[in-house]
PDB file of N, CA and C in Angstrom:
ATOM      1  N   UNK A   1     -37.913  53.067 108.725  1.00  0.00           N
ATOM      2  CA  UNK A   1     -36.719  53.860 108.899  1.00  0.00           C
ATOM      3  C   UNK A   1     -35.732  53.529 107.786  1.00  0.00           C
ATOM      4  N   UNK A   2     -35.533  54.554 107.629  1.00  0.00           N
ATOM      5  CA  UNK A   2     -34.215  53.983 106.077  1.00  0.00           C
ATOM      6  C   UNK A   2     -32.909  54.093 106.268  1.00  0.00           C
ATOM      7  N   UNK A   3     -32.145  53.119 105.788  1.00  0.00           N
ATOM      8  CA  UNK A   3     -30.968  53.133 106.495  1.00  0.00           C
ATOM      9  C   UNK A   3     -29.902  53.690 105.424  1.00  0.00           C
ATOM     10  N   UNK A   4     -28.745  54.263 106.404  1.00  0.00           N
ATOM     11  CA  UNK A   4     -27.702  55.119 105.711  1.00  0.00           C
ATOM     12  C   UNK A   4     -26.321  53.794 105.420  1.00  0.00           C
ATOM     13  N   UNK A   5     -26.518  54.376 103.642  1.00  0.00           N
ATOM     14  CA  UNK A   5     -25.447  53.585 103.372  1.00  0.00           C
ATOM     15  C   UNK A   5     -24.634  54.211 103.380  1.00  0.00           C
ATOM     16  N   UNK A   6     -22.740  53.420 103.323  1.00  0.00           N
ATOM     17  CA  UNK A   6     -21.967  54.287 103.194  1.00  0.00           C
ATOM     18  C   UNK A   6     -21.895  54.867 101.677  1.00  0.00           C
ATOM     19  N   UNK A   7     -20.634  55.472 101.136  1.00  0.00           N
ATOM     20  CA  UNK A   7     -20.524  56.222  99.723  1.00  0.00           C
ATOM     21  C   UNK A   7     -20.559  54.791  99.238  1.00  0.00           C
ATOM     22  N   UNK A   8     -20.274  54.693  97.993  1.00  0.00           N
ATOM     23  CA  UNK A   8     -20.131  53.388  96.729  1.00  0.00           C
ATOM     24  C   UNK A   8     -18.450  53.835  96.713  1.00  0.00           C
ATOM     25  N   UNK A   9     -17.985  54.727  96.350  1.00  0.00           N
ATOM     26  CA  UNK A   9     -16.615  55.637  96.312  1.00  0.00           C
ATOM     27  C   UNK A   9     -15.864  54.730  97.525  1.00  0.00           C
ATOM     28  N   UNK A  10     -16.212  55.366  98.941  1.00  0.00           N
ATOM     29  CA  UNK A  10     -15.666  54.958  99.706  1.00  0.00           C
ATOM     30  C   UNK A  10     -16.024  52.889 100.323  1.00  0.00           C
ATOM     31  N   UNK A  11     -17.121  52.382  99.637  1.00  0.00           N
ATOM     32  CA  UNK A  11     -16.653  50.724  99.772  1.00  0.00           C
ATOM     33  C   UNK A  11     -15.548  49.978  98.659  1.00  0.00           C
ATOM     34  N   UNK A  12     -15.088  50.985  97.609  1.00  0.00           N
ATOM     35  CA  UNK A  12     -14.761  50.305  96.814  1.00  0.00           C
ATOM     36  C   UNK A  12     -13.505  50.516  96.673  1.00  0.00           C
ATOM     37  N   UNK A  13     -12.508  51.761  97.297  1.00  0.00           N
ATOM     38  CA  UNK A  13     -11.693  51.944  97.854  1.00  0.00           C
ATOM     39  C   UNK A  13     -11.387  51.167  98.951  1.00  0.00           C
ATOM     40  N   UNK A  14     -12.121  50.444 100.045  1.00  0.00           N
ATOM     41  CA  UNK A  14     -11.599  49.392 100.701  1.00  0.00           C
ATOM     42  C   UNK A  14     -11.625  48.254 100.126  1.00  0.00           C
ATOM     43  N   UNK A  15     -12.210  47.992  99.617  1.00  0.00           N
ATOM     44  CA  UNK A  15     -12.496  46.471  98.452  1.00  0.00           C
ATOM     45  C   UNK A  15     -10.975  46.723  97.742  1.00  0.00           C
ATOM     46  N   UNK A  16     -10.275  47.261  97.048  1.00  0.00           N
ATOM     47  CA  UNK A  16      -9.611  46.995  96.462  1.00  0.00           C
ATOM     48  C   UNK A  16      -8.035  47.338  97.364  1.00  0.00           C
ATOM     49  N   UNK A  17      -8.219  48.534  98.035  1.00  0.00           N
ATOM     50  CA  UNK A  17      -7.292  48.422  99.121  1.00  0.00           C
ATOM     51  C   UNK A  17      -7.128  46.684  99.958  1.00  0.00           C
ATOM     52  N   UNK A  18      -8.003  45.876 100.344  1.00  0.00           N
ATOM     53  CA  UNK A  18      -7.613  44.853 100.650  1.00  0.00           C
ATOM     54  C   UNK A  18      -7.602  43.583  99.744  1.00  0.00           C
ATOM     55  N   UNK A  19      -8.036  43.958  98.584  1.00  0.00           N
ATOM     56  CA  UNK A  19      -7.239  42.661  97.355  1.00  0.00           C
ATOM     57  C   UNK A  19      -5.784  43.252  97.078  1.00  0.00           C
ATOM     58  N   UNK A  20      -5.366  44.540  96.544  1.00  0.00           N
ATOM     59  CA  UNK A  20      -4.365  44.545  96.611  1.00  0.00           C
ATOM     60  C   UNK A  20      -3.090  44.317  98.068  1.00  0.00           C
ATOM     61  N   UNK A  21      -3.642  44.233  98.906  1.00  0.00           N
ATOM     62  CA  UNK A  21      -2.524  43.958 100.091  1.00  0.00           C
ATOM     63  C   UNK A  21      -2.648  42.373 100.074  1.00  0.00           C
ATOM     64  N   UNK A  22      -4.126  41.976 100.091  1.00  0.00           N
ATOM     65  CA  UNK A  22      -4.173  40.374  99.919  1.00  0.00           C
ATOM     66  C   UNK A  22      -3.232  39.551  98.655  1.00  0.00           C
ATOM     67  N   UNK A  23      -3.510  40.379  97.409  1.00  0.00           N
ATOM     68  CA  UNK A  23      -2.644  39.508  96.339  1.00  0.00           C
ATOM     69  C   UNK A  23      -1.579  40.177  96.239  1.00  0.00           C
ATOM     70  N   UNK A  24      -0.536  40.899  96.884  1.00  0.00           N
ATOM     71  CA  UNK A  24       0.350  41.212  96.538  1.00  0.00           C
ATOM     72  C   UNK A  24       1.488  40.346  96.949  1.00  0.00           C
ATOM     73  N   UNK A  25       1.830  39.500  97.701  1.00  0.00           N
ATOM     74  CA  UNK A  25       3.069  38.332  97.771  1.00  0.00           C
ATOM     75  C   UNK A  25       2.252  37.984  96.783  1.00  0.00           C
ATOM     76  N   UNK A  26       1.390  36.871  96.229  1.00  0.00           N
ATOM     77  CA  UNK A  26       1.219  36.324  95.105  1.00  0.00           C
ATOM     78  C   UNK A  26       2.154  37.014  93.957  1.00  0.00           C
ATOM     79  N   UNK A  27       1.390  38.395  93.543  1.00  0.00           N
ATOM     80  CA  UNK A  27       1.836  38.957  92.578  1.00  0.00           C
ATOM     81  C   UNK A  27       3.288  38.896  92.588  1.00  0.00           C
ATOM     82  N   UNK A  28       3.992  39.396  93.738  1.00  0.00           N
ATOM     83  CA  UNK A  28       5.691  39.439  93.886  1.00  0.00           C
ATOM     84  C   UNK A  28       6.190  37.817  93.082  1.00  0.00           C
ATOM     85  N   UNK A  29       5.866  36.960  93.866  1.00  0.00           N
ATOM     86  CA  UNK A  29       6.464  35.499  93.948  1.00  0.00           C
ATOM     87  C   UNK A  29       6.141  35.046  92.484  1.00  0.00           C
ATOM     88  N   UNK A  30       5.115  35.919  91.591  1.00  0.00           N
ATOM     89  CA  UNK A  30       4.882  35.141  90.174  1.00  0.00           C
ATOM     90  C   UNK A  30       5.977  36.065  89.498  1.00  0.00           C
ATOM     91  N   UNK A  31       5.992  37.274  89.617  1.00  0.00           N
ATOM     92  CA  UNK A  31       6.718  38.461  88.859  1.00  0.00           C
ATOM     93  C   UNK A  31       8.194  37.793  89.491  1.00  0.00           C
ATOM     94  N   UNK A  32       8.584  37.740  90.440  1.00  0.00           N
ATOM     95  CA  UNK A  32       9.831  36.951  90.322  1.00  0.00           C
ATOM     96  C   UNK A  32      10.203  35.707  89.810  1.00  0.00           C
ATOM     97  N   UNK A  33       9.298  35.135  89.952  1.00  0.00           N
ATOM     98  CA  UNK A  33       9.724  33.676  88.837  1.00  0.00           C
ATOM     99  C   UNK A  33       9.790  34.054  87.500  1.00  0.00           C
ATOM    100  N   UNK A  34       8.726  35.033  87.063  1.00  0.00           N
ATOM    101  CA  UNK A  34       8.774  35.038  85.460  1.00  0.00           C
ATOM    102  C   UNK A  34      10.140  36.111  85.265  1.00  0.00           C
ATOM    103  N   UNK A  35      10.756  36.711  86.325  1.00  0.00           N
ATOM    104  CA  UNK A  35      12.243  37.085  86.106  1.00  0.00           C
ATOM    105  C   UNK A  35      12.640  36.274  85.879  1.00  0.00           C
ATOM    106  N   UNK A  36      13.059  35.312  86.292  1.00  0.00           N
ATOM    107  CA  UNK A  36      13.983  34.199  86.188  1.00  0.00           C
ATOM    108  C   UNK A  36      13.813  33.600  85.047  1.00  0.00           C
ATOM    109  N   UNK A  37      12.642  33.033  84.648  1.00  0.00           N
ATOM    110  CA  UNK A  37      12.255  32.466  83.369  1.00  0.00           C
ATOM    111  C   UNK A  37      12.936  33.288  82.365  1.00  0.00           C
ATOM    112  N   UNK A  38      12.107  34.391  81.922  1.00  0.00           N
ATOM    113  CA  UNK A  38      12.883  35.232  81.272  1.00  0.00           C
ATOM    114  C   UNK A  38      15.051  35.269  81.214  1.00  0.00           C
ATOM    115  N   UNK A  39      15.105  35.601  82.145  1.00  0.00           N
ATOM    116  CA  UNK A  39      16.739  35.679  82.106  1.00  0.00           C
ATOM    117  C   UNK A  39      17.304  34.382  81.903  1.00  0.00           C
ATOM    118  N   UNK A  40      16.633  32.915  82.223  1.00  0.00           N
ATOM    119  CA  UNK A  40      17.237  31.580  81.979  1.00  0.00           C
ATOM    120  C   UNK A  40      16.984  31.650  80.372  1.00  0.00           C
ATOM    121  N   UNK A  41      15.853  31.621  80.229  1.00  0.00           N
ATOM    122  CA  UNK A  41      15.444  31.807  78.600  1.00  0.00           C
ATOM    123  C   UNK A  41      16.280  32.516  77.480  1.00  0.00           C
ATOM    124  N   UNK A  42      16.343  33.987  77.818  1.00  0.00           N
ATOM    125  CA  UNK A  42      17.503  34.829  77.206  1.00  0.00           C
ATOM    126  C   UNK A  42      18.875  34.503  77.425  1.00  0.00           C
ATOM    127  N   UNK A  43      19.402  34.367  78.847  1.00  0.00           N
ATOM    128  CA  UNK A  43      20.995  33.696  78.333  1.00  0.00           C
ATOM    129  C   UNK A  43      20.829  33.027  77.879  1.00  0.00           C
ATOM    130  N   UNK A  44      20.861  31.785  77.918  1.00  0.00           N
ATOM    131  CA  UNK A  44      21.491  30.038  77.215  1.00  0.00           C
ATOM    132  C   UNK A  44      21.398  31.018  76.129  1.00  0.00           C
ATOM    133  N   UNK A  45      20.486  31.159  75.315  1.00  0.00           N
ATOM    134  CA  UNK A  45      20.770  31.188  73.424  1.00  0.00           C
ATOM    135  C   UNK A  45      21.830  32.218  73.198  1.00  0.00           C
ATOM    136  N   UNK A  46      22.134  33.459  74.087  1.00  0.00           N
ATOM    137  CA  UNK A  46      22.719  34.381  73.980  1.00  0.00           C
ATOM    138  C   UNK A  46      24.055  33.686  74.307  1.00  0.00           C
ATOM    139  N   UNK A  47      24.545  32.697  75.449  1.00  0.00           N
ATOM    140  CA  UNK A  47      25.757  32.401  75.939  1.00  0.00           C
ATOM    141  C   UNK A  47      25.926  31.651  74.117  1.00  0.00           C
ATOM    142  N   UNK A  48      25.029  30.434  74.214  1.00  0.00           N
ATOM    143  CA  UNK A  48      25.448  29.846  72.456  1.00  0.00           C
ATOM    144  C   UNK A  48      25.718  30.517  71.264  1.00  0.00           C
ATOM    145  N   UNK A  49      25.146  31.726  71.630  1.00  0.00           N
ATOM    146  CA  UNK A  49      25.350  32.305  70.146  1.00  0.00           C
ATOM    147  C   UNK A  49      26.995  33.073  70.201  1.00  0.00           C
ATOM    148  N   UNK A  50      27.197  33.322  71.263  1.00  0.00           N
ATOM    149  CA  UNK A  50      29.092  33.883  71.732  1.00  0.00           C
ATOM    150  C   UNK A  50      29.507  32.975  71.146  1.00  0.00           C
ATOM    151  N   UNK A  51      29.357  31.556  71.859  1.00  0.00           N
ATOM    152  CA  UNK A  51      30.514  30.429  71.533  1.00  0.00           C
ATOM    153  C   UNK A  51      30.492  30.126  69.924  1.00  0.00           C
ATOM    154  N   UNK A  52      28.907  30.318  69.396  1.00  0.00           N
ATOM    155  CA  UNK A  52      29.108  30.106  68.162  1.00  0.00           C
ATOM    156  C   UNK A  52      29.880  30.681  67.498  1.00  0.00           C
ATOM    157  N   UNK A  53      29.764  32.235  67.686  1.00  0.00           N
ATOM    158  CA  UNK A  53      30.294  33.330  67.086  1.00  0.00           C
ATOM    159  C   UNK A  53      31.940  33.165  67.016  1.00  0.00           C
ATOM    160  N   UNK A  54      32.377  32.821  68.263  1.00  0.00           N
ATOM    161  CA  UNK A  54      33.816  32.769  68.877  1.00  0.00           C
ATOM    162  C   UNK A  54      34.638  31.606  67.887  1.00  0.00           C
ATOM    163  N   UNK A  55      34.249  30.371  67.983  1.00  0.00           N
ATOM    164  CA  UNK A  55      34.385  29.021  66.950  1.00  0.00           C
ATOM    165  C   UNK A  55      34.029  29.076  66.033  1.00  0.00           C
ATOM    166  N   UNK A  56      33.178  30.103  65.403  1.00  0.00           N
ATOM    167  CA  UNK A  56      32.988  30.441  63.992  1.00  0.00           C
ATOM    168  C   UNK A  56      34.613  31.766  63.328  1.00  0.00           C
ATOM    169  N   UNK A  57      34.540  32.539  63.975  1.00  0.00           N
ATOM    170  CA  UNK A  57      35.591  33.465  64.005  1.00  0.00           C
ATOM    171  C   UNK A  57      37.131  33.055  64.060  1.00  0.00           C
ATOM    172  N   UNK A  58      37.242  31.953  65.112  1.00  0.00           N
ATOM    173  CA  UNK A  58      39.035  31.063  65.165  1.00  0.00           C
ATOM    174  C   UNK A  58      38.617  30.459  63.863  1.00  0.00           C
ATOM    175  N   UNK A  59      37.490  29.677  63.094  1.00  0.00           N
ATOM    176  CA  UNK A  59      37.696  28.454  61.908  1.00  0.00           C
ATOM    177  C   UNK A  59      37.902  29.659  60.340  1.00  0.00           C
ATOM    178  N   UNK A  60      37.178  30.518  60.771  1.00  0.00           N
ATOM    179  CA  UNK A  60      38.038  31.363  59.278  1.00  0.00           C
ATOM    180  C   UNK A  60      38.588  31.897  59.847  1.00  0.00           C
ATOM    181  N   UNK A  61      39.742  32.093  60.315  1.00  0.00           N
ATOM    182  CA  UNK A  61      40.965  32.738  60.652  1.00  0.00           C
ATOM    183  C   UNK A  61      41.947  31.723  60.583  1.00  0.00           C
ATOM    184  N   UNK A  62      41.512  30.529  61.082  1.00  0.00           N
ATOM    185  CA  UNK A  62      42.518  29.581  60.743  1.00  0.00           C
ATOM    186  C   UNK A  62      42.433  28.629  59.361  1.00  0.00           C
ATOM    187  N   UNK A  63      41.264  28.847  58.466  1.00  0.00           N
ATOM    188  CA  UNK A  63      41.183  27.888  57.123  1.00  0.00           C
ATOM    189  C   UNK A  63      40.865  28.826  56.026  1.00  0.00           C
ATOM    190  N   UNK A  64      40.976  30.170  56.428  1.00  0.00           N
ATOM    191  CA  UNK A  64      40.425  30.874  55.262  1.00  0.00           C
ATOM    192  C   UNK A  64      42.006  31.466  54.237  1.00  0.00           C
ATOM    193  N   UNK A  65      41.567  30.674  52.854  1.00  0.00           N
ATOM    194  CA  UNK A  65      43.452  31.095  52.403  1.00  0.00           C
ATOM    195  C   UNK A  65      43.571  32.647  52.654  1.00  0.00           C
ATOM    196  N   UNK A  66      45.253  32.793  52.285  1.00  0.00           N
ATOM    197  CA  UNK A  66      46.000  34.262  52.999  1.00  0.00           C
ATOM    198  C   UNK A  66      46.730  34.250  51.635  1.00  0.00           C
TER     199      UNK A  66
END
């Protein structure tokens, strides 16, 4: 007797329907950290480069002759 498989279509649509529900907090909890990374990463140099800019801007304004 030969037996009826289901489609290939329709096992592989559940196969991935339940990795994606399975890894999706993973996925969230990495994609939010690497937010953070990112935005810690990009300010600091961006906040330093203001102050540089700012203390660069008062020292020729105040030593540059007039």
């Amino acid at each position: 007797m030969k037996r009826v498989r289901k489609p290939i279509l329709q096992t592989n649509i559940l196969n991935v329907a339940f990795i994606c529900i399975f890894f999706a907090p993973f996925m969230s909890a990495m994609t939010e950290n690497l937010k953070i990374i990112i935005a810690s990463v990009l300010t600091i140099p961006i906040v330093f480069a203001f102050i540089i800019y700012s203390l660069a801007k008062v020292w020729i304004q105040r030593y540059s002759p007039q």
